[in-house]
N, C-alpha and C. Protein backbone atom coordinates (compact mmCIF):
# COMPACT_ATOMS: atom_id res chain seq x y z
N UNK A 1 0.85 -1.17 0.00
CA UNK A 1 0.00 0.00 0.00
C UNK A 1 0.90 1.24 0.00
N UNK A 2 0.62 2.18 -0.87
CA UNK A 2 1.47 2.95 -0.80
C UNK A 2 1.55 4.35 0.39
N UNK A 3 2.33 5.05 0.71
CA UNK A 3 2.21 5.77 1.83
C UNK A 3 1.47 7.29 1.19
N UNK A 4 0.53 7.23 1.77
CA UNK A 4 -0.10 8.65 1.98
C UNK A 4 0.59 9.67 2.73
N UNK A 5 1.00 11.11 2.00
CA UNK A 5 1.21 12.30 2.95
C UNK A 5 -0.17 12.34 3.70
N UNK A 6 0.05 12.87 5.03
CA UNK A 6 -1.83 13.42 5.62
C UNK A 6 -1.44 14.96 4.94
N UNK A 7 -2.61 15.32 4.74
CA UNK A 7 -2.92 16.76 4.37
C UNK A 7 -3.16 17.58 5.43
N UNK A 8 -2.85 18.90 5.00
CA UNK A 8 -2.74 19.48 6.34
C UNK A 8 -3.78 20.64 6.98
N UNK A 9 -4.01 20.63 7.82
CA UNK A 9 -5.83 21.12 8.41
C UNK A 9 -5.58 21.65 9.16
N UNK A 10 -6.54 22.73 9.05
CA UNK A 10 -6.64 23.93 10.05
C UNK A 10 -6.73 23.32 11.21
N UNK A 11 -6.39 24.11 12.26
CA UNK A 11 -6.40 23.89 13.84
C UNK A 11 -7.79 24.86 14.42
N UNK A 12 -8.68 24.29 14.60
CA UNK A 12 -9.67 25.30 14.87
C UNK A 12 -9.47 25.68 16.38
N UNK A 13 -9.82 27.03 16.36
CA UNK A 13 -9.87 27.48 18.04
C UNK A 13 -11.26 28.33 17.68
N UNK A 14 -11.06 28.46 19.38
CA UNK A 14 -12.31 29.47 19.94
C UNK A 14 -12.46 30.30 20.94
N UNK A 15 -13.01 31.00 21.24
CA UNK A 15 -12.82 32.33 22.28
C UNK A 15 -13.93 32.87 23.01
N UNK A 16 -14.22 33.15 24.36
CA UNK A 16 -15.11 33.22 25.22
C UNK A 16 -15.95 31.82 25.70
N UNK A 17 -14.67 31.21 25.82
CA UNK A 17 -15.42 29.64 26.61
C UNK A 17 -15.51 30.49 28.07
N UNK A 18 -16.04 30.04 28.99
CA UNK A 18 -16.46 30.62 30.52
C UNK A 18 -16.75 29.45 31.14
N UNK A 19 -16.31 29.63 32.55
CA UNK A 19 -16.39 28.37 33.66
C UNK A 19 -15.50 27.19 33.09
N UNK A 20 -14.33 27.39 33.27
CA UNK A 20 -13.39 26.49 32.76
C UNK A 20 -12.87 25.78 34.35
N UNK A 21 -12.60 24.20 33.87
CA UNK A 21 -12.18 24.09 35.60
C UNK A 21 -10.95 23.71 34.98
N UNK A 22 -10.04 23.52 36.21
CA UNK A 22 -8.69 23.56 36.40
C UNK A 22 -8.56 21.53 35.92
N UNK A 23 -7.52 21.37 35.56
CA UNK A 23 -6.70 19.91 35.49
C UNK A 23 -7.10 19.13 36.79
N UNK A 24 -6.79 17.71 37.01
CA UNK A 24 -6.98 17.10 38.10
C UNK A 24 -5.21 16.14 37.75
N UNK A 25 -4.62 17.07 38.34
CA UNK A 25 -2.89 16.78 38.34
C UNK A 25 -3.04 16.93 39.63
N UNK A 26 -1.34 16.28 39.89
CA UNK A 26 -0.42 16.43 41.11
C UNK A 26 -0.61 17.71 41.84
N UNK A 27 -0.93 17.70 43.16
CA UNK A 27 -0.99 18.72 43.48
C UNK A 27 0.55 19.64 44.27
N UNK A 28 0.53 20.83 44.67
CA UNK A 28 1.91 21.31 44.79
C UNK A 28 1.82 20.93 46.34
N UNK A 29 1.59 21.00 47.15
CA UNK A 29 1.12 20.92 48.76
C UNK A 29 0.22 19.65 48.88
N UNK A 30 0.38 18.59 50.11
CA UNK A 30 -0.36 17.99 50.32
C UNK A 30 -0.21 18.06 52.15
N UNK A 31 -0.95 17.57 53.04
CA UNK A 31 -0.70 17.79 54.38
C UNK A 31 -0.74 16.54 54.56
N UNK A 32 -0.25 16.01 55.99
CA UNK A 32 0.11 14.90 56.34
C UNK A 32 -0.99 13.97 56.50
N UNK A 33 -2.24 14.27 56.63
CA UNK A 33 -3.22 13.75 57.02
C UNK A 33 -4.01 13.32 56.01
N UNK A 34 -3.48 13.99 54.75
CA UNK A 34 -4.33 13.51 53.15
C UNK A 34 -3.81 12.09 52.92
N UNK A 35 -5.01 11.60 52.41
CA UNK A 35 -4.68 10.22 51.86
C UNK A 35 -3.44 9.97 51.16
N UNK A 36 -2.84 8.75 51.34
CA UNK A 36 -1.51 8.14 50.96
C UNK A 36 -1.49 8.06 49.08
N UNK A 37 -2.98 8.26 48.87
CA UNK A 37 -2.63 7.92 47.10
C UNK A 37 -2.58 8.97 46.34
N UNK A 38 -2.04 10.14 47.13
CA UNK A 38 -2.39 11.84 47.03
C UNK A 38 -0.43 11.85 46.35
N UNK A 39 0.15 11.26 46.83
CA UNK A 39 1.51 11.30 46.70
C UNK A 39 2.17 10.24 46.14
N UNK A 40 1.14 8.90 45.84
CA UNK A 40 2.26 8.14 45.17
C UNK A 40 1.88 8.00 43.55
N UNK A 41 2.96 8.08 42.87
CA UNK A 41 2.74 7.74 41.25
C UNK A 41 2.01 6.50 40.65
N UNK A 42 0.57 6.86 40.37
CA UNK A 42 0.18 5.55 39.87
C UNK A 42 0.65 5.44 38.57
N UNK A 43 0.86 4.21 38.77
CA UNK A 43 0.94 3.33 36.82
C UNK A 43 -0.01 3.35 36.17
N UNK A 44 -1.44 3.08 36.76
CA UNK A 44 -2.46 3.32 35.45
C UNK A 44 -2.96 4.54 35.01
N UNK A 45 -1.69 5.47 35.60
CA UNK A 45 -2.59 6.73 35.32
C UNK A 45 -0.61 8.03 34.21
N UNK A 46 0.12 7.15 34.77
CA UNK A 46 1.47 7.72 34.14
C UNK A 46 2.39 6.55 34.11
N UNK A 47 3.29 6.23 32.87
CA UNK A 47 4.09 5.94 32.52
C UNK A 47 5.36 5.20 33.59
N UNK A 48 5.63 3.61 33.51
CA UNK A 48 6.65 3.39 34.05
C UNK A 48 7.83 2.89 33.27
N UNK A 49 8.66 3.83 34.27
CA UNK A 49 10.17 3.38 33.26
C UNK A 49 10.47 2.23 33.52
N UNK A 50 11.28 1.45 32.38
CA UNK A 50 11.88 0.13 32.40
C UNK A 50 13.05 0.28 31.65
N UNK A 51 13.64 -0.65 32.09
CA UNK A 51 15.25 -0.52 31.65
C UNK A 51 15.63 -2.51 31.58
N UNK A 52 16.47 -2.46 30.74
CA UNK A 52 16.94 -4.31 30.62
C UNK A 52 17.64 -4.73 31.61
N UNK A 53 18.03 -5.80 32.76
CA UNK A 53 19.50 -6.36 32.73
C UNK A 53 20.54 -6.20 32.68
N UNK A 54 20.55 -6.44 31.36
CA UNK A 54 22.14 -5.88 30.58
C UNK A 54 22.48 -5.06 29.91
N UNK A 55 21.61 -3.73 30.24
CA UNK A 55 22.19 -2.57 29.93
C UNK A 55 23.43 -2.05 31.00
N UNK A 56 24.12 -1.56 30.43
CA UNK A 56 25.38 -0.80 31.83
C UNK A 56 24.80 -0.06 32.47
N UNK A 57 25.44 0.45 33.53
CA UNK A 57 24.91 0.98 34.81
C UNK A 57 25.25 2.57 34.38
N UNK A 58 26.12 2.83 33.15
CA UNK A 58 26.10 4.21 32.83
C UNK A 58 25.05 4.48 31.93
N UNK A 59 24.60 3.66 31.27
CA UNK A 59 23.81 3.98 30.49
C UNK A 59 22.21 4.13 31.12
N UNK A 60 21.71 3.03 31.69
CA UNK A 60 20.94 3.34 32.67
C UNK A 60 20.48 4.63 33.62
N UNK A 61 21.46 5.45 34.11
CA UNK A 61 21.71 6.58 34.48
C UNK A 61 21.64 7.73 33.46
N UNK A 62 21.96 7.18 32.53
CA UNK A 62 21.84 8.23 31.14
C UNK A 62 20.08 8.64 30.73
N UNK A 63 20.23 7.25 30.47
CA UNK A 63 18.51 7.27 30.30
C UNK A 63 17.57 7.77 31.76
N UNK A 64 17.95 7.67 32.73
CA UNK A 64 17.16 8.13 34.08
C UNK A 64 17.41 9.59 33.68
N UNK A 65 18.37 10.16 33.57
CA UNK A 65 18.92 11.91 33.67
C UNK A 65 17.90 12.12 32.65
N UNK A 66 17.95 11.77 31.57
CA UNK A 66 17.00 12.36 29.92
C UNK A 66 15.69 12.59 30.32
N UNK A 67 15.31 11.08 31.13
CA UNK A 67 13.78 10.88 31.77
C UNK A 67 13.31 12.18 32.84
N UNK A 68 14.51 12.21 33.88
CA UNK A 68 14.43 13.16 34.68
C UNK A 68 14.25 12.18 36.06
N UNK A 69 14.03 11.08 36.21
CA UNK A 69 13.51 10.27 37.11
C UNK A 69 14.74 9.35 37.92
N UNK A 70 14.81 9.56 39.18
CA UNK A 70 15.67 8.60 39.90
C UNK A 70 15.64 7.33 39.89
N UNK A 71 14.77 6.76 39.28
CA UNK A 71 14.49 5.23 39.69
C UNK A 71 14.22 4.41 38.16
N UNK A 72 14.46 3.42 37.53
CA UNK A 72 14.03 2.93 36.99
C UNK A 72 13.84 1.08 37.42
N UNK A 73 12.45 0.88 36.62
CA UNK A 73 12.30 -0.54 36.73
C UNK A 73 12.72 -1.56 35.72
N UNK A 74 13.60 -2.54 36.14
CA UNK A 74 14.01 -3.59 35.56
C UNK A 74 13.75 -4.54 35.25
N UNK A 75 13.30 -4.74 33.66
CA UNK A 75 11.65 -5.93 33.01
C UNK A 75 12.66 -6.98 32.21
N UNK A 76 12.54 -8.02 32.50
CA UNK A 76 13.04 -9.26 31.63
C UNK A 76 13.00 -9.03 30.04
N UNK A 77 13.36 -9.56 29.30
CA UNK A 77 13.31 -8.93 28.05
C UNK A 77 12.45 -10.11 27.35
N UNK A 78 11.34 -9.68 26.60
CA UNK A 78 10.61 -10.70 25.94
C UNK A 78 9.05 -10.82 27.11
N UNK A 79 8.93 -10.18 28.16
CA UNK A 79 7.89 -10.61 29.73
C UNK A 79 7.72 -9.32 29.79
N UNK A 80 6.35 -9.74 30.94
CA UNK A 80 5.83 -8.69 31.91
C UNK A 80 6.56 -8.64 32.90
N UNK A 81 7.67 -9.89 33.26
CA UNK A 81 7.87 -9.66 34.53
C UNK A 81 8.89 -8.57 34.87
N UNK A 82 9.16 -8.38 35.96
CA UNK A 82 10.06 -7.52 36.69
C UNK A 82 11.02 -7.91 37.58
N UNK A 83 12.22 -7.69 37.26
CA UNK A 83 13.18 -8.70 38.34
C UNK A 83 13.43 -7.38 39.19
N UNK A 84 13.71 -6.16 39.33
CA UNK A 84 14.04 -5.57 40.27
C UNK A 84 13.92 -3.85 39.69
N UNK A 85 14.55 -3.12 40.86
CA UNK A 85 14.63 -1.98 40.50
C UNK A 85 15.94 -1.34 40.86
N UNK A 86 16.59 -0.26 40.10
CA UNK A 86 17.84 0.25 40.21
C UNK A 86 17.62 1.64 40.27
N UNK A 87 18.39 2.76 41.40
CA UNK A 87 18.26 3.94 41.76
C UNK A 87 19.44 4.70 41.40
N UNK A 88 19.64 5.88 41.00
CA UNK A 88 20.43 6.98 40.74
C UNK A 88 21.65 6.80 41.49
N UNK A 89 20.54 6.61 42.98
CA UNK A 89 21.99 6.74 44.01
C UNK A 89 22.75 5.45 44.15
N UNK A 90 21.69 4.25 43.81
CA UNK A 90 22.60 3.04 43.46
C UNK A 90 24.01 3.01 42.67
N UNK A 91 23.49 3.93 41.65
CA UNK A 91 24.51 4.02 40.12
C UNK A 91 25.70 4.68 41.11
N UNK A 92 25.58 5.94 41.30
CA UNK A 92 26.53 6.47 41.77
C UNK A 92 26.79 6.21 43.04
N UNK A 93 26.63 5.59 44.23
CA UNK A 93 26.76 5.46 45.41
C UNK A 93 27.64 4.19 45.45
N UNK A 94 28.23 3.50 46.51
CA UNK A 94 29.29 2.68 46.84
C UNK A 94 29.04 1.60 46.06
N UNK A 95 27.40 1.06 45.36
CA UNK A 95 27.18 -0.63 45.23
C UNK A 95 28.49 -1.04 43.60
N UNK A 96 28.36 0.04 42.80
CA UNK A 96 29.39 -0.37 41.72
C UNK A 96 30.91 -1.06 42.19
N UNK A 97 31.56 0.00 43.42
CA UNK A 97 33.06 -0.63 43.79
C UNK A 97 32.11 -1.63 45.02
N UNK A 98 31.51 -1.86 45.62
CA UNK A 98 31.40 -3.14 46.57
C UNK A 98 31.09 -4.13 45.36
N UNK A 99 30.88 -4.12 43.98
CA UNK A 99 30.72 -5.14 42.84
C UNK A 99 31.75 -5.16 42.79
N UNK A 100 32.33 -4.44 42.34
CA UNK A 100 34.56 -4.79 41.55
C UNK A 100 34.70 -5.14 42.66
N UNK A 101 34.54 -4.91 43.76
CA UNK A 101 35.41 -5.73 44.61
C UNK A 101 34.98 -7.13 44.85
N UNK A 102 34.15 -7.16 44.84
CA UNK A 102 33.29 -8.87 45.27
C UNK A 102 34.02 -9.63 44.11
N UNK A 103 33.98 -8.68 42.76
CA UNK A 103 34.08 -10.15 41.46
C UNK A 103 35.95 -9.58 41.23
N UNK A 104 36.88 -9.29 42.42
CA UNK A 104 38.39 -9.27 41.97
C UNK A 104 38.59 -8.34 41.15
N UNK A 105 38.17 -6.98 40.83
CA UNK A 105 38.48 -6.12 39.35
C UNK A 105 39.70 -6.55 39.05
N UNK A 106 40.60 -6.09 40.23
CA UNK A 106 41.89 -6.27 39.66
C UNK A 106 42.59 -7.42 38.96
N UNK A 107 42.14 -8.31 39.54
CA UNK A 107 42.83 -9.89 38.79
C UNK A 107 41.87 -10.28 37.45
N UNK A 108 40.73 -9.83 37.21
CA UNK A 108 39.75 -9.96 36.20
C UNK A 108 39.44 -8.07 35.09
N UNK A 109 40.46 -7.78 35.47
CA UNK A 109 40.06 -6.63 34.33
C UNK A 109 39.12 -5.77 34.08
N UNK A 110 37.79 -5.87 34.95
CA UNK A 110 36.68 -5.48 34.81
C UNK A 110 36.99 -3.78 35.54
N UNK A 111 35.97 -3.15 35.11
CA UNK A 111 36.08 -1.74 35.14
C UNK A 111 34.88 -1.25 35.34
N UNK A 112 34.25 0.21 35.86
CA UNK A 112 33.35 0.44 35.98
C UNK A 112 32.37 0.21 34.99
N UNK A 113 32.87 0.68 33.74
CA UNK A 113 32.20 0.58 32.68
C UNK A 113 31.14 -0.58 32.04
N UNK A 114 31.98 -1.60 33.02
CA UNK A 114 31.31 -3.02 32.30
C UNK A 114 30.86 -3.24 33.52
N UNK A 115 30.13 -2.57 34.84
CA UNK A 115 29.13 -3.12 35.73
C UNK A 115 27.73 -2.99 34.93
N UNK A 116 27.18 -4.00 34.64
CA UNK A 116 25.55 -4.08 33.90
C UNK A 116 24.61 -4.00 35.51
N UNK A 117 23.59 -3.44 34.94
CA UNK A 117 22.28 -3.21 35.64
C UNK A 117 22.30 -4.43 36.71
N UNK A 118 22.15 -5.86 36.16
CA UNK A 118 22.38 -7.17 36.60
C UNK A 118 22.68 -7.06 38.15
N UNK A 119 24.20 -6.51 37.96
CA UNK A 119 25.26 -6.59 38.36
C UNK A 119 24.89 -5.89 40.42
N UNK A 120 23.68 -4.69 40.13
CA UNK A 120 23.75 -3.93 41.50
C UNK A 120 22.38 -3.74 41.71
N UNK A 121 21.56 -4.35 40.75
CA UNK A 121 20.14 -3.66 40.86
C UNK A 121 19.53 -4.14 42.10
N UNK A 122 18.30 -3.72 43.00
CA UNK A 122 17.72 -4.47 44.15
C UNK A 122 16.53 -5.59 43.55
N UNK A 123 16.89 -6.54 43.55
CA UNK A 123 15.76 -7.50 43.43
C UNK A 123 14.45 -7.83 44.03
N UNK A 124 13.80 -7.91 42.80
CA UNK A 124 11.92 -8.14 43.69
C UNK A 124 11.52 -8.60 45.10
N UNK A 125 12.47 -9.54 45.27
CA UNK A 125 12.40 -10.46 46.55
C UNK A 125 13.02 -9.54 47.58
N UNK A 126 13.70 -8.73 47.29
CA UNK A 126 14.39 -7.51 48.75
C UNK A 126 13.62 -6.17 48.18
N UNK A 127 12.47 -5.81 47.74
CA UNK A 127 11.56 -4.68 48.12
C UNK A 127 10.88 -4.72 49.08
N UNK A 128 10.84 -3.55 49.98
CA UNK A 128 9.74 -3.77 50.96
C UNK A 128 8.31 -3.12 50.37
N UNK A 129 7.47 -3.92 50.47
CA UNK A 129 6.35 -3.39 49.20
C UNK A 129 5.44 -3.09 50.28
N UNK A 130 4.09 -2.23 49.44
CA UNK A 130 2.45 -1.93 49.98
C UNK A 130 1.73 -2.47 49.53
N UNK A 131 0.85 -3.03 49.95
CA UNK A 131 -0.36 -3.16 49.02
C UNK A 131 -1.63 -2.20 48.42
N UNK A 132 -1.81 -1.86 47.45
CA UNK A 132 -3.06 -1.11 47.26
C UNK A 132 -3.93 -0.83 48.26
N UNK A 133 -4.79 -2.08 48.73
CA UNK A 133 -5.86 -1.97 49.75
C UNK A 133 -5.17 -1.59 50.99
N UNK A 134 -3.85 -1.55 51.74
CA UNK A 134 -3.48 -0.84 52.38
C UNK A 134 -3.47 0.41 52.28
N UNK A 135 -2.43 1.29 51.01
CA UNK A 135 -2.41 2.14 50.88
C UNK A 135 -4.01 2.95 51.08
N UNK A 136 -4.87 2.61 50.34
CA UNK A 136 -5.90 3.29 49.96
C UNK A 136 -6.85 3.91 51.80
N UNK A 137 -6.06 2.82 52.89
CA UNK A 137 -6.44 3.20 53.99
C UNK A 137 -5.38 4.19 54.67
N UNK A 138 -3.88 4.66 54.38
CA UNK A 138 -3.66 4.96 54.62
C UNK A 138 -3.51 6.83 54.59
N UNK A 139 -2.58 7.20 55.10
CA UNK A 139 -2.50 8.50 54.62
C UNK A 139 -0.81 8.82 54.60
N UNK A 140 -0.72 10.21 54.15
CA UNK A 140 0.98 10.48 53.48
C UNK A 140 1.82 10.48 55.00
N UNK A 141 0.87 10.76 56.02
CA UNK A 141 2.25 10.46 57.55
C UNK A 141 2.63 9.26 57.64
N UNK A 142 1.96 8.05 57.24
CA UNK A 142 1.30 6.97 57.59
C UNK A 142 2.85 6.13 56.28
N UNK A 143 3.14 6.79 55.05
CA UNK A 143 3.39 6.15 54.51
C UNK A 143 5.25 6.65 54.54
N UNK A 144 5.06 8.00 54.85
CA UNK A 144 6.67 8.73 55.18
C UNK A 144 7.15 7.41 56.25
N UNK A 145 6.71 7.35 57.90
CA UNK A 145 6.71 6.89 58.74
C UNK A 145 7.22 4.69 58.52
N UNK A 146 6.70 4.83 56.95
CA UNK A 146 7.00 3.37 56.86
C UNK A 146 7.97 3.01 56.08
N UNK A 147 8.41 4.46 55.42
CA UNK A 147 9.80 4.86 54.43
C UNK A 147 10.65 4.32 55.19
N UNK A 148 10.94 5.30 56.41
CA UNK A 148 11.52 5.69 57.15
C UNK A 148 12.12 4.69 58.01
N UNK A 149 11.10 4.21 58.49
CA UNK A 149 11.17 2.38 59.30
C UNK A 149 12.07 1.80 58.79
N UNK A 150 11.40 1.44 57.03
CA UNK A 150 12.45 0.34 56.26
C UNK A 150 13.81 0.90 55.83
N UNK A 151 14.24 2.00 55.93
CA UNK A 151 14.73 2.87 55.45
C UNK A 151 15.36 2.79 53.99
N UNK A 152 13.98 2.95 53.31
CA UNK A 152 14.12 3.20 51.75
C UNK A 152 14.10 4.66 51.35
N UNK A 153 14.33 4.54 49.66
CA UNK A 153 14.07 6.36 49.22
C UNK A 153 13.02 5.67 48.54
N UNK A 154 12.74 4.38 48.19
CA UNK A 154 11.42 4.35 47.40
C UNK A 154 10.49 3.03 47.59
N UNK A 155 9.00 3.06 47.74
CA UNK A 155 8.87 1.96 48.45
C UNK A 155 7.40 1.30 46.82
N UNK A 156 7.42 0.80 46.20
CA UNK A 156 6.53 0.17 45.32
C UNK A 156 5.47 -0.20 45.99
N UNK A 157 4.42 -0.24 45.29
CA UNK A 157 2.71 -0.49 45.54
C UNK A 157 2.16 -1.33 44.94
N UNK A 158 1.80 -2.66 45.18
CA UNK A 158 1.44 -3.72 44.59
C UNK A 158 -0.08 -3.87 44.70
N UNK A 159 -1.25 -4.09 43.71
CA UNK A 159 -2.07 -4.79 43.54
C UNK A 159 -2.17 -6.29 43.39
N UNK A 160 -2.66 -6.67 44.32
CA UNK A 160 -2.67 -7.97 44.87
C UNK A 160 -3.99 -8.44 44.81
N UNK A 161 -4.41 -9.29 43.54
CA UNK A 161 -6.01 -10.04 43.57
C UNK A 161 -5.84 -11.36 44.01
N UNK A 162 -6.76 -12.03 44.78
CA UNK A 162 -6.96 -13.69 45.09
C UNK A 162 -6.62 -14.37 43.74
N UNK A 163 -5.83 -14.96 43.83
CA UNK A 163 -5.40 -16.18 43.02
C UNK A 163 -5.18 -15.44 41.83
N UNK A 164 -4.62 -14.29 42.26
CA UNK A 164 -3.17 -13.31 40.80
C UNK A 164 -2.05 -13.30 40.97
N UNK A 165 -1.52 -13.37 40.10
CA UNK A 165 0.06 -12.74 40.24
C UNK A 165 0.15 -11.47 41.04
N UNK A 166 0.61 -10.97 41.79
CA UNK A 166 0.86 -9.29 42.04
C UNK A 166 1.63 -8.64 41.16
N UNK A 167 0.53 -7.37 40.87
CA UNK A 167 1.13 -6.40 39.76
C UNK A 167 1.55 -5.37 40.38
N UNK A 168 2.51 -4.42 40.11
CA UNK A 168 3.27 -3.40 40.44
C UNK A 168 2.23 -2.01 39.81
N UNK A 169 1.75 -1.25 40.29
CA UNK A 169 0.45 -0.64 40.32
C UNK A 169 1.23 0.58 40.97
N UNK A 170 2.06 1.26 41.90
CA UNK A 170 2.47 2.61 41.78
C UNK A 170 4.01 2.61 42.64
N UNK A 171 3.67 3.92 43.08
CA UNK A 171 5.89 3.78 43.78
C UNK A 171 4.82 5.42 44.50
N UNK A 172 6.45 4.95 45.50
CA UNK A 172 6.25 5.94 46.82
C UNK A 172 7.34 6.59 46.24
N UNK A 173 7.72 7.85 46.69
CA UNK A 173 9.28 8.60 46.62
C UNK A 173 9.56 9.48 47.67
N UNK A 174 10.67 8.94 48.53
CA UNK A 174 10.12 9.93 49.82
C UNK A 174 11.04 11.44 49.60
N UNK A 175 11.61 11.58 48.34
CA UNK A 175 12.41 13.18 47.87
C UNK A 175 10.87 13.48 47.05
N UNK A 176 9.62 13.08 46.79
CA UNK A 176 8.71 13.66 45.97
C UNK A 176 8.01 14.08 47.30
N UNK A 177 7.19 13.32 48.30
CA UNK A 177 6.78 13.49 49.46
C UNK A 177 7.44 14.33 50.28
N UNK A 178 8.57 14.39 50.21
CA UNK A 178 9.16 15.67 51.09
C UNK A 178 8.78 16.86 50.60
N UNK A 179 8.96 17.04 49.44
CA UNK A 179 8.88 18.08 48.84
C UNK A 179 7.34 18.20 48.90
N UNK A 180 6.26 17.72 48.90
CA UNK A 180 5.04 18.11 48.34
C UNK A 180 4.41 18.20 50.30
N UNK A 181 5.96 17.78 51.24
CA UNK A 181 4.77 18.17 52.55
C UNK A 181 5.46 19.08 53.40
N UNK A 182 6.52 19.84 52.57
CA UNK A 182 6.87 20.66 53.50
C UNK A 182 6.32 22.01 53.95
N UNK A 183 5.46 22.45 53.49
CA UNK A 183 4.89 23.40 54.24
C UNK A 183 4.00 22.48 55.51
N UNK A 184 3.36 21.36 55.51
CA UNK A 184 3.08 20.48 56.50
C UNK A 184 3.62 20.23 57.69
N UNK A 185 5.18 19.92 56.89
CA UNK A 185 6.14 19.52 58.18
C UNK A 185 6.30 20.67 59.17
N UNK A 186 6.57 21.76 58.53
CA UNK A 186 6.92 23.07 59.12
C UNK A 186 6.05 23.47 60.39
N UNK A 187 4.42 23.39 59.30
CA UNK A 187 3.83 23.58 60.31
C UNK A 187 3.78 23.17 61.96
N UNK A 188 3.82 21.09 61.46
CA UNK A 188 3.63 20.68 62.75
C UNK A 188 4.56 20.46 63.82
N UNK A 189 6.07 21.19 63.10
CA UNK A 189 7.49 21.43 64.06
C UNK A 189 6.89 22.46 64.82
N UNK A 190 6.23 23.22 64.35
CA UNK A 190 5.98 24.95 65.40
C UNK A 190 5.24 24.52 66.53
């Protein structure tokens, strides 16, 4: 079939629309006492990053910086599934040299360059996860407070049906939550 140019069409506008309401986005402020799903990123509603395996751990980071996002998730290649997730501060923080050192750099040649995703990412089985029907009872003190406990920067939200697989359904971020409760916090220091 051969390829059609599309032709090109006016953009119609219009003027004196009235009673316009605002977006139903992220809000800038949330207080501690607002529900927990006020602050975490759902998946069915925005985009989750995924990254391979065996991509390098610079490249990975490359693609997070472009994205803008600290965290990406790590999907089997060819599946739905998800073996783990890898963080910014992972990339750059100690886990690359506690790798060269575990696998000998020196007697084996290996270099930063060639640490793959593989190599440092946190695996499914060491997340400390939520469940939906939790979350949905909780609220944003409720979920800082359980950051904090496990002491993660990011804690995943699982939908969990009787006799399903559990699906990965949103993420906590406690540098997004800080930011969206500090006029909160302030307050309830005074």
């Amino acid at each position: 079939m051969p390829h059609r140019t599309p032709q090109p069409t006016e953009l119609k506008t219009t003027s004196h629309v009235q009673d316009i309401l605002e977006p139903h986005n992220e809000p800038w402020q949330v207080e501690l006492k607002d529900p927990a799903t006020t602050v975490m990123t759902d998946f069915h509603v925005r985009g989750m990053f995924k990254i391979t395996p065996d991509e390098t751990i610079d490249q990975a980071l490359h693609e997070m910086k472009v994205a803008g996002l600290r965290i990406a998730f790590v999907k089997e290649k060819g599946s739905d599934k998800l073996l783990g997730s890898i963080t910014a501060y992972d990339i750059m923080g100690s886990k690359p040299m506690e790798f060269l050192q575990s696998v000998g750099f020196a007697d084996r040649a290996v270099t930063h360059k060639d640490i793959r995703v593989s190599d440092i990412m946190e695996h499914t089985k060491d997340w400390v996860v939520a469940e939906m029907h939790d979350v949905e009872q909780a609220s944003v003190k409720d979920v800082l407070a359980a950051m904090q406990k496990a002491g993660k920067t990011h804690m995943p939200v699982l939908e969990v049906g009787e006799g399903k697989q559990p699906q990965l359904r949103g993420l906590f971020s406690s540098a997004k939550i800080l930011r969206l409760t500090e006029l909160s916090r302030q307050k309830s220091a005074k």
